[in-house]
Protein backbone atom coordinates (compact mmCIF):
# COMPACT_ATOMS: atom_id res chain seq x y z
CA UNK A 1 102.67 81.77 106.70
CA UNK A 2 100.04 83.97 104.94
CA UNK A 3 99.13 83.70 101.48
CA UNK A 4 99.12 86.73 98.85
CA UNK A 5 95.75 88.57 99.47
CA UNK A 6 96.51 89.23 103.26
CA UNK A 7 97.31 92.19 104.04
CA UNK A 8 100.17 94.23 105.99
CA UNK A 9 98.21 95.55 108.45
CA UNK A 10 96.25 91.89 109.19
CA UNK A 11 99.87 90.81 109.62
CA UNK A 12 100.86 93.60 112.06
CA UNK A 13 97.16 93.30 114.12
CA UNK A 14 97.91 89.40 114.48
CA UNK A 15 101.65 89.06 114.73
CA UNK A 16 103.29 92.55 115.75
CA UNK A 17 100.93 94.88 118.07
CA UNK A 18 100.75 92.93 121.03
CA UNK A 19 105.05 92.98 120.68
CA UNK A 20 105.01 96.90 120.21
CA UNK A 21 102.59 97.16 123.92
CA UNK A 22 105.15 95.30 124.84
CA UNK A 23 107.71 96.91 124.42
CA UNK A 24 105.79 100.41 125.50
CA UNK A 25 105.45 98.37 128.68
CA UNK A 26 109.29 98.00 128.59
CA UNK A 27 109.42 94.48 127.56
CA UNK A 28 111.73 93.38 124.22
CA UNK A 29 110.37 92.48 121.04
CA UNK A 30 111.26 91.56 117.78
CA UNK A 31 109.53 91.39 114.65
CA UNK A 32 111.48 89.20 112.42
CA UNK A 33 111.32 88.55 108.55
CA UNK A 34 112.49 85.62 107.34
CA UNK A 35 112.31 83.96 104.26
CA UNK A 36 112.99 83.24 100.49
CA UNK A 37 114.35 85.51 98.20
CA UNK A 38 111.86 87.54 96.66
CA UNK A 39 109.32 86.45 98.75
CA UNK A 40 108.03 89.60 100.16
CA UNK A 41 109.88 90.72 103.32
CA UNK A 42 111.12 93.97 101.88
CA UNK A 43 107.40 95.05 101.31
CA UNK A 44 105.63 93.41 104.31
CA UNK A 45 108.37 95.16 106.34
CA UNK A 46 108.38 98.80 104.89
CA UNK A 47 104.74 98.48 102.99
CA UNK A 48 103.40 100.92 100.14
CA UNK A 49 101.45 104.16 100.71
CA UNK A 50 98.41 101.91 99.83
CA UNK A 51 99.31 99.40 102.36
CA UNK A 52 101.81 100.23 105.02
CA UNK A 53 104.00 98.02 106.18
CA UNK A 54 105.11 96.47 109.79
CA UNK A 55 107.55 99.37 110.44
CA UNK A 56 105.68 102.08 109.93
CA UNK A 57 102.05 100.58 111.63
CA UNK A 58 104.69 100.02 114.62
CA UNK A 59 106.31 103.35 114.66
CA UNK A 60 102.40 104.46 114.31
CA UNK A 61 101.26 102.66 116.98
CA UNK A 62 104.27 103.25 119.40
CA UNK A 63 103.36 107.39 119.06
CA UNK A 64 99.51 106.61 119.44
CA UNK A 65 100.02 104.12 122.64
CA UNK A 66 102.45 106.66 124.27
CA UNK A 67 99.89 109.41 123.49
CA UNK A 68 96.94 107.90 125.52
């Protein structure tokens, strides 16, 4: 549980990257968002342009980590 002032990609870095290496490793992962209505999943999961969200730091990161 995180409170309002964290952001997306603090989530992702603590939560989600080490599932995405993973899964570039060829290990499953999932990144599940559960929760209340209106409590946020929508924009943790798909983000703003400010602050992107989970998918598109993981579809980031999956390019970059194939990349190298």
């Amino acid at each position: 549980v995180f409170n309002e002032s964290v952001t997306n990609a603090r989530i992702y870095g603590l939560l989600v990257r080490s599932l995405i290496r993973a899964a570039v490793d060829g290990f499953n992962g999932t990144a599940f968002a559960y929760g209340q209505t209106s409590s946020g999943k929508t924009f943790t999961m798909n983000g703003s342009g400010a602050d992107p969200g989970i998918i598109p730091l993981a579809v980031r990161d999956i390019f970059d980590t194939a990349a190298e």
